[in-house]
Protein backbone atom coordinates (compact mmCIF):
# COMPACT_ATOMS: atom_id res chain seq x y z
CA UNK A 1 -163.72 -32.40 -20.29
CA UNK A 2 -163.98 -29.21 -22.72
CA UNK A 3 -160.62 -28.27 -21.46
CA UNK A 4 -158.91 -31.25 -22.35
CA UNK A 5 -160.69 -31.22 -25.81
CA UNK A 6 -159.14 -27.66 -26.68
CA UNK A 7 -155.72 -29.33 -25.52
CA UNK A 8 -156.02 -31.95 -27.87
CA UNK A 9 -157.04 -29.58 -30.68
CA UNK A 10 -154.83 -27.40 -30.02
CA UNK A 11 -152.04 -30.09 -29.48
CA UNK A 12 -153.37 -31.80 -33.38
CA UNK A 13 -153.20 -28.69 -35.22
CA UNK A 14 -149.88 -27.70 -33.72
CA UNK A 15 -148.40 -30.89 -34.63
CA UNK A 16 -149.81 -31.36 -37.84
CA UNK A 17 -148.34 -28.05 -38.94
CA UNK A 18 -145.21 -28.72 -37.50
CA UNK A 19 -144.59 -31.91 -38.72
CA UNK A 20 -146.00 -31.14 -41.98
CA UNK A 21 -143.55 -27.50 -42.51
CA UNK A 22 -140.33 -29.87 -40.73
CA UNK A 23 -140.88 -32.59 -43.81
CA UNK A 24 -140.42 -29.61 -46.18
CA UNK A 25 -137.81 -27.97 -44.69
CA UNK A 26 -135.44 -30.52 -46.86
CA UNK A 27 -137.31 -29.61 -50.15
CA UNK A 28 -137.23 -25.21 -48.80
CA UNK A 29 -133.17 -25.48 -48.75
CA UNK A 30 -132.14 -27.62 -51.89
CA UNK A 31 -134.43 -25.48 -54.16
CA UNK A 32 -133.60 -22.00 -52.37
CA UNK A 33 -130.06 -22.44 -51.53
CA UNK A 34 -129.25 -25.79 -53.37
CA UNK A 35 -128.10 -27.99 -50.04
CA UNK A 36 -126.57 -31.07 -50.45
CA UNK A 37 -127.48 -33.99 -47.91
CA UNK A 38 -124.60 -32.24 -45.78
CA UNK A 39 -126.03 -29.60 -45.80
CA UNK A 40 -129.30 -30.87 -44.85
CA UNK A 41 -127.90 -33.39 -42.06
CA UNK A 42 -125.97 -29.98 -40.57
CA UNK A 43 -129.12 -28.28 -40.32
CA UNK A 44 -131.15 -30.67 -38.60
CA UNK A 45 -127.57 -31.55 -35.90
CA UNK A 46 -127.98 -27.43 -35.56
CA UNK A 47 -131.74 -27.49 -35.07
CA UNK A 48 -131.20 -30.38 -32.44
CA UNK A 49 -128.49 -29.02 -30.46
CA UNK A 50 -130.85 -25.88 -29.78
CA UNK A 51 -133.76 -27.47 -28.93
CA UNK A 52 -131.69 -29.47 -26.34
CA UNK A 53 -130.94 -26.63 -24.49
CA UNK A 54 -133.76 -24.65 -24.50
CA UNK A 55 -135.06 -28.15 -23.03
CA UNK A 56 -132.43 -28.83 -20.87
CA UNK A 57 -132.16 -25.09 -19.41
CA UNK A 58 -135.78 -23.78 -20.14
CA UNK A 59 -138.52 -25.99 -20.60
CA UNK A 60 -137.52 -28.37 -18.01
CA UNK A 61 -137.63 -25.53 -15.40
CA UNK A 62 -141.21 -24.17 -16.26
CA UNK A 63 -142.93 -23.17 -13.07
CA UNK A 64 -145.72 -25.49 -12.03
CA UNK A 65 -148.89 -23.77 -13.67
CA UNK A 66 -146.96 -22.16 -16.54
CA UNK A 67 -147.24 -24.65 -19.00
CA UNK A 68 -150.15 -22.83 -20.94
CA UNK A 69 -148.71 -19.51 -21.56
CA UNK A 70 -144.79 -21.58 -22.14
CA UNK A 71 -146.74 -23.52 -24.88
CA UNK A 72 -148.49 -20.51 -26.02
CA UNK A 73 -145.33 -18.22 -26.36
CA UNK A 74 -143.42 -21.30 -28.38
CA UNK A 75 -146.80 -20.99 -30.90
CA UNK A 76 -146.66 -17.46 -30.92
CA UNK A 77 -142.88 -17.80 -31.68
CA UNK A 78 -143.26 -20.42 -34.74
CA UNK A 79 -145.16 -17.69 -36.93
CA UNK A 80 -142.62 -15.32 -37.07
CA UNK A 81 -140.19 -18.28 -37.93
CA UNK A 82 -142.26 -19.48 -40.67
CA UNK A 83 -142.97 -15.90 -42.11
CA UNK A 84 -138.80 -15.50 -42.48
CA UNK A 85 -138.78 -19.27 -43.63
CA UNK A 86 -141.34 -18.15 -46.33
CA UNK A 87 -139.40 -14.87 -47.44
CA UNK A 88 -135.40 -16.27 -46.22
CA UNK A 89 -132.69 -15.33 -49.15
CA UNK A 90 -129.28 -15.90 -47.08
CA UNK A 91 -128.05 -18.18 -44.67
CA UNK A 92 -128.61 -15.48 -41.81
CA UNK A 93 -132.65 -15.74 -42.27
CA UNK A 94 -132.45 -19.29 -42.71
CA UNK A 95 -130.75 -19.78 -39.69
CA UNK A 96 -132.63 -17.31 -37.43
CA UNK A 97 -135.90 -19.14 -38.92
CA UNK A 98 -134.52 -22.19 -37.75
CA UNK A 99 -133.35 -20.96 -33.97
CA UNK A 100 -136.70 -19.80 -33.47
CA UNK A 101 -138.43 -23.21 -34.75
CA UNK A 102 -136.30 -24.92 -32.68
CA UNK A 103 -137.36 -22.97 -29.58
CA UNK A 104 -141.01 -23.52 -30.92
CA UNK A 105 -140.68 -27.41 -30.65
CA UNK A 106 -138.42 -27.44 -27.88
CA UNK A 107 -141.28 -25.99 -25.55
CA UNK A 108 -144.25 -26.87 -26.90
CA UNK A 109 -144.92 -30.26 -26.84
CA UNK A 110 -143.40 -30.92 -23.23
CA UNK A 111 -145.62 -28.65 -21.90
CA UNK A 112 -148.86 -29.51 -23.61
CA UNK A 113 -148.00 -32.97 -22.80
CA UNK A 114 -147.53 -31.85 -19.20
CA UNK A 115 -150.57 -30.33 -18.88
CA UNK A 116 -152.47 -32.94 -20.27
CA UNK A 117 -151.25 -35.63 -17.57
CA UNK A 118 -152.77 -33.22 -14.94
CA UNK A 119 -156.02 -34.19 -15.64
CA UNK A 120 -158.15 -36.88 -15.03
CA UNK A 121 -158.30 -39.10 -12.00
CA UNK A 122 -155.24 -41.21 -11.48
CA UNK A 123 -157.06 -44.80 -13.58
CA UNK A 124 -158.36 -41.99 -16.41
CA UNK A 125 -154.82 -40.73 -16.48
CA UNK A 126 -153.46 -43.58 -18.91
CA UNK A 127 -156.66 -43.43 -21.38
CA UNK A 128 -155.75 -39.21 -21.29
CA UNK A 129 -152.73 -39.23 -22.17
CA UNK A 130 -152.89 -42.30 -24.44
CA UNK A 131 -155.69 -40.53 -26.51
CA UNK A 132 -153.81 -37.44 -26.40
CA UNK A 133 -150.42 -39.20 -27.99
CA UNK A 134 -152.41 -40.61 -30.60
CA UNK A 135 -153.43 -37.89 -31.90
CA UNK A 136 -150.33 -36.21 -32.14
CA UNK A 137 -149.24 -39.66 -33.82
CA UNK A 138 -152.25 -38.89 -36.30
CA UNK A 139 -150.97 -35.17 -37.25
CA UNK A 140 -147.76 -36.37 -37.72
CA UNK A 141 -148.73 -38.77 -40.27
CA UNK A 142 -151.46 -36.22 -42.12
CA UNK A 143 -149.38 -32.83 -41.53
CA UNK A 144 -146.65 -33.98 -43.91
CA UNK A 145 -148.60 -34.98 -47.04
CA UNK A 146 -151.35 -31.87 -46.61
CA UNK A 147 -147.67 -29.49 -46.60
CA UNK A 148 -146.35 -31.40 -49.08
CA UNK A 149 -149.11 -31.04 -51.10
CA UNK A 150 -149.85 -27.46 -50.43
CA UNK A 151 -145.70 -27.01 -50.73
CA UNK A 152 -145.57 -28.50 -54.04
CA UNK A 153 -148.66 -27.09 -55.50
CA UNK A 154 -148.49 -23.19 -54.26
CA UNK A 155 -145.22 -22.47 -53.48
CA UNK A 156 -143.12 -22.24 -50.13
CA UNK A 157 -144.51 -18.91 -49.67
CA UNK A 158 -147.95 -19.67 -49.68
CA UNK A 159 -147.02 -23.07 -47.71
CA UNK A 160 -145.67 -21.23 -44.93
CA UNK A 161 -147.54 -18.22 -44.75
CA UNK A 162 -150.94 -19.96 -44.52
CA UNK A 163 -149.72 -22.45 -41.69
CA UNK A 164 -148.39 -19.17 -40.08
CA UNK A 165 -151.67 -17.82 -40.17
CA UNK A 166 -153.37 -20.89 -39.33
CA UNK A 167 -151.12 -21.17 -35.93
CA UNK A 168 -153.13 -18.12 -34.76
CA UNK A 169 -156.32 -20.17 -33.72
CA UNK A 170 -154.84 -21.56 -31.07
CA UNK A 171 -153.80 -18.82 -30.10
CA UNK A 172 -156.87 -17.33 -29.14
C-alpha cells in the first residue's frame, strides 16, 4: 500500500506543477515575446505534434518493468525545460523549452498510470486507479491557480524556478 501512496504523490505533485506552469505558458509568451492567439494556438499544435510521437514511437514501447525510471527520466527532463522557460530570450530557447516539456508529458503520465493499474487485486483494480485519476483531476484544478498566483505575484522566474526545484522530490 506505501508504494502506491508514493505513486499517487508523486503522480499529484507532478501534475499539479504541470498543469499549473502549462496554464502560464500563454501569459510567459505574450509578455516575453508579445504572441498573438496565433502564436499561442501554433505553439500548443507544435507542443502536440511532439508529444504524439514520443507517444506513438517511445512511450508506447516501454519495456514491461520500465515504467518507473521512463517516468522518472520525463521528471528529470521537465527541470531543465522549466529552468530555460524561466531564463528563454529567443524563439530558439523557447522552443527547445517546449520540445523537452513535451517529452516530459508525453511519458510521464502513461507510465505512472501504467504502473498504477498493476496493483491491486483484479476487484481493487477499479477503486486504484479511480482514486489515482482523481487526484490527478484534483492537481489539475489547484496547480493552475497556485502558478498563477505565484506567476503573477513573483515573476516567471521565480514561478518556474521554484516548481523546477520542487520536481526534485520525486525524484528521490
Amino acid at each position: 500500500m506505501s508504494s502506491i501512496r508514493i505513486i499517487g504523490c508523486v503522480y499529484f505533485l507532478y501534475l499539479f506543477i504541470f498543469s499549473g506552469l502549462e496554464f502560464t505558458l500563454t501569459f510567459l509568451t505574450h509578455s516575453r515575446f508579445g504572441y498573438s492567439s496565433l502564436q499561442k494556438g501554433i505553439m500548443f499544435i507544435y507542443i502536440g505534434c511532439i508529444m504524439a510521437l514520443i507517444q506513438g514511437s517511445y512511450t508506447r514501447r516501454v519495456p514491461f518493468g520500465k515504467e518507473k525510471k521512463v517516468a522518472c527520466i520525463g521528471i528529470a527532463v521537465l527541470i531543465p525545460s522549466l529552468l530555460i522557460l524561466s531564463l528563454a530570450s529567443s524563439q530558439l530557447a523557447l522552443y527547445s523549452a517546449l520540445g523537452l516539456f513535451a517529452f516530459c508529458s508525453a511519458t510521464v503520465v502513461p507510465c505512472l498510470t501504467t504502473l498504477i493499474s498493476r496493483y491491486g487485486k483484479v476487484n481493487q483494480k477499479g477503486a486504484i486507479v479511480g482514486v489515482f485519476r482523481s487526484l490527478g483531476a484534483l492537481a489539475r484544478a489547484l496547480g493552475p491557480v497556485a502558478m498563477c498566483t505565484v506567476y503573477w505575484l513573483f515573476g516567471p522566474f521565480v514561478c518556474y524556478l521554484s516548481c523546477a526545484v520542487g520536481l526534485l522530490v520525486p525524484l528521490l
